[in-house]
Protein backbone atom coordinates (compact mmCIF):
# COMPACT_ATOMS: atom_id res chain seq x y z
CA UNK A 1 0.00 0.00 0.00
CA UNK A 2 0.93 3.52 -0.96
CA UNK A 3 0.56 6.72 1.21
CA UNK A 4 -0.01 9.11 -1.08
CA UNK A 5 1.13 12.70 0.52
CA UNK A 6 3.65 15.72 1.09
CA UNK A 7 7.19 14.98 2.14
CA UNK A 8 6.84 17.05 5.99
CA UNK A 9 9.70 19.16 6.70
CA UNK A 10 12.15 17.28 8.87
CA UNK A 11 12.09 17.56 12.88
CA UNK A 12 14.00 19.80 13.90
CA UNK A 13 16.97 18.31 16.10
CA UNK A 14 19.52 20.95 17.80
CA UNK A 15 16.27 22.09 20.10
CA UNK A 16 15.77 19.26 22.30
CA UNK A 17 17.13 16.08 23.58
CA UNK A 18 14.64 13.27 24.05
CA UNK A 19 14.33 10.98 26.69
CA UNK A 20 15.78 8.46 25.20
CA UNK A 21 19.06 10.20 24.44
CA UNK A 22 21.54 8.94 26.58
CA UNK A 23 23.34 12.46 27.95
CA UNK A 24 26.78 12.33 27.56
CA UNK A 25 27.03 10.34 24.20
CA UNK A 26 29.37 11.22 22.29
CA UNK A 27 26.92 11.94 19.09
CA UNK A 28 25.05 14.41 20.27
CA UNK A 29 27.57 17.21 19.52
CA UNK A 30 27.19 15.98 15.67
CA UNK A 31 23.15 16.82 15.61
CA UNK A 32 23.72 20.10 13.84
CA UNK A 33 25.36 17.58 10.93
CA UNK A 34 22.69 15.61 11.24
CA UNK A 35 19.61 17.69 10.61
CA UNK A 36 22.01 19.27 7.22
CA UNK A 37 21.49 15.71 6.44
CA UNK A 38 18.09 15.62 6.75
CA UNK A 39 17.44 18.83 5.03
CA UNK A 40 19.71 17.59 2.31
CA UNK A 41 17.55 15.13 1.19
CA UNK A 42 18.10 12.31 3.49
CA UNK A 43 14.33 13.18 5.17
CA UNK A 44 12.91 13.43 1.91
CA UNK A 45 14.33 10.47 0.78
CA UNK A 46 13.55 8.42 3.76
CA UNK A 47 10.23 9.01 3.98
CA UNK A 48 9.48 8.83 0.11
CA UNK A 49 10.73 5.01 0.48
CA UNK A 50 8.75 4.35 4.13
CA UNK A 51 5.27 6.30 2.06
CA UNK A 52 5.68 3.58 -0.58
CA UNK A 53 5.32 0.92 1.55
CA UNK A 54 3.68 1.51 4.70
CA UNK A 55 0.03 0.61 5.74
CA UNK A 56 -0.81 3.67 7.20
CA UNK A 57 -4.17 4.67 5.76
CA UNK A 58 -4.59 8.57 4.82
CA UNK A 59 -6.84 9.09 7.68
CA UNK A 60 -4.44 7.88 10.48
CA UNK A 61 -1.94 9.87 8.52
CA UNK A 62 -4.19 12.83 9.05
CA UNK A 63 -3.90 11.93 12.92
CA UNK A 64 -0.17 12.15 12.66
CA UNK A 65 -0.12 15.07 11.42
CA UNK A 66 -2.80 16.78 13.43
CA UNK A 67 -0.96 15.94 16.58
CA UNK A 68 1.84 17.27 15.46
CA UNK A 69 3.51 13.92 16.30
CA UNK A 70 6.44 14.41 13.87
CA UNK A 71 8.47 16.93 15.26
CA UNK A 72 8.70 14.45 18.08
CA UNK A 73 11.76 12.09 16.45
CA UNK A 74 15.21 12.77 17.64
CA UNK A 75 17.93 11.00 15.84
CA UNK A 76 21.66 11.28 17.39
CA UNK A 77 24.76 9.23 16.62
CA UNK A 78 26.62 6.83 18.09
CA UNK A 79 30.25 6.41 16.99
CA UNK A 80 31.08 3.24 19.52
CA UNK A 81 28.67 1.35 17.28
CA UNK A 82 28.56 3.16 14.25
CA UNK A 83 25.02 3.70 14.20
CA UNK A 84 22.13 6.52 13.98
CA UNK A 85 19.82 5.88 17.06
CA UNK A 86 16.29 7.18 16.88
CA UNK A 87 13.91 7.95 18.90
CA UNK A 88 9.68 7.89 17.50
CA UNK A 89 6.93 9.57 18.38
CA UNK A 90 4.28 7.41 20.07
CA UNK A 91 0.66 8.46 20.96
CA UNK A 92 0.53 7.74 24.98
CA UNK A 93 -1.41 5.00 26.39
CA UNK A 94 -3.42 6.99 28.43
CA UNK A 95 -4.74 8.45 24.87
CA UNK A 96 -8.70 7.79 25.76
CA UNK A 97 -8.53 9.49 28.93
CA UNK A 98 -6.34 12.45 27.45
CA UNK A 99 -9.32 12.99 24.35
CA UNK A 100 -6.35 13.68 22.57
CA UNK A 101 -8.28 13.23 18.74
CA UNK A 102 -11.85 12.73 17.92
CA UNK A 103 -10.48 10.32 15.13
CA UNK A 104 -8.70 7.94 17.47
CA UNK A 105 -11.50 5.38 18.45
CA UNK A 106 -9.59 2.21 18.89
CA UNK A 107 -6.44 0.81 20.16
CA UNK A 108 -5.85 -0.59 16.84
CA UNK A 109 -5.21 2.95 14.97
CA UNK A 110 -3.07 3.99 17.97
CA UNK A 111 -1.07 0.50 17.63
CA UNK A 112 -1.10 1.49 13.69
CA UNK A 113 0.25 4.65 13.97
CA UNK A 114 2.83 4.09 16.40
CA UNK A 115 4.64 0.91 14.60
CA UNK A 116 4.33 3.05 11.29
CA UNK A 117 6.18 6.18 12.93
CA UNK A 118 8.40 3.30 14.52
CA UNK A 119 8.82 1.95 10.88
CA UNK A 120 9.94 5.64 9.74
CA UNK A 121 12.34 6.38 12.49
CA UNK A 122 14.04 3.24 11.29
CA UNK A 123 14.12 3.84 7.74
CA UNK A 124 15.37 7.65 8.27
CA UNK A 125 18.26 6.36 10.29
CA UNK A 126 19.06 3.36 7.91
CA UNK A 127 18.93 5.81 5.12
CA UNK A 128 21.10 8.15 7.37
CA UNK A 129 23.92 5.38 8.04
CA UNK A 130 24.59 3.75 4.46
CA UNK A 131 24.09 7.10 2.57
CA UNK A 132 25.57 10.14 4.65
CA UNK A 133 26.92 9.40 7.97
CA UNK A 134 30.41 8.64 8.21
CA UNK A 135 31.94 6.63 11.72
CA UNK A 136 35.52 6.53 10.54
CA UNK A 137 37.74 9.06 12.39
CA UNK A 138 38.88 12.06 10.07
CA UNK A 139 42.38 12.34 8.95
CA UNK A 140 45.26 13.62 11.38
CA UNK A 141 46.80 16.54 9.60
């Protein structure tokens, strides 16, 4: 299945740290590089591969986007294991009690949404590893 709509603009990442960032890693001071990335296609790119094949309908897109839910990844590096963490968005459990939007109904859509943001945080920092990120230490001079 195809989601059919706009690339977003990329979250923005020097702003915050999430709570999953472990403090002190030795990435973080590379986020600035990081969101170039994303702005430099690597967002774009990312997500036009994860819209292509994702199951998220256009209405639980809508949800997404409504919420604002986006601007909630955080992506940081970490040299030790030459990898791009990430961090998604998730819609909270306590949801219901929260009325957070009149179009979630069901803990299916919730479970939807969050394993396709999920899916997208992994694809961006995939994406971000084999195409733009390098590990290796840069030249002594």
């Amino acid at each position: 299945m195809t989601l059919d709509v706009p690339t977003p603009h990329p979250p923005d990442l020097t702003t915050r740290v999430s709570d999953e960032t472990p403090q002190g890693s030795p990435g973080l001071e590379r986020r600035a590089d990081l969101e170039a990335m994303l702005h430099e296609n690597a967002w774009q790119g990312a997500f036009a591969e994860w819209s292509a094949h994702t199951d998220l309908t256009g209405a639980e897109w809508a949800i997404v986007e409504d919420l604002d839910l986006l601007e909630d990844f955080d992506f940081w590096l970490d040299p030790p294991e030459a990898q791009v963490r990430y961090s998604s968005p998730n819609i909270p459990e306590d949801w219901r009690d929260r009325d957070l939007h009149a179009d979630l109904t069901d803990w299916g859509t919730v479970s939807a949404i969050n394993g396709a943001l999920d899916d997208l945080g992994r694809t961006v920092a995939d994406l971000l590893e084999t195409e733009y990120v390098s590990f290796e230490e840069p030249p002594e001079e």
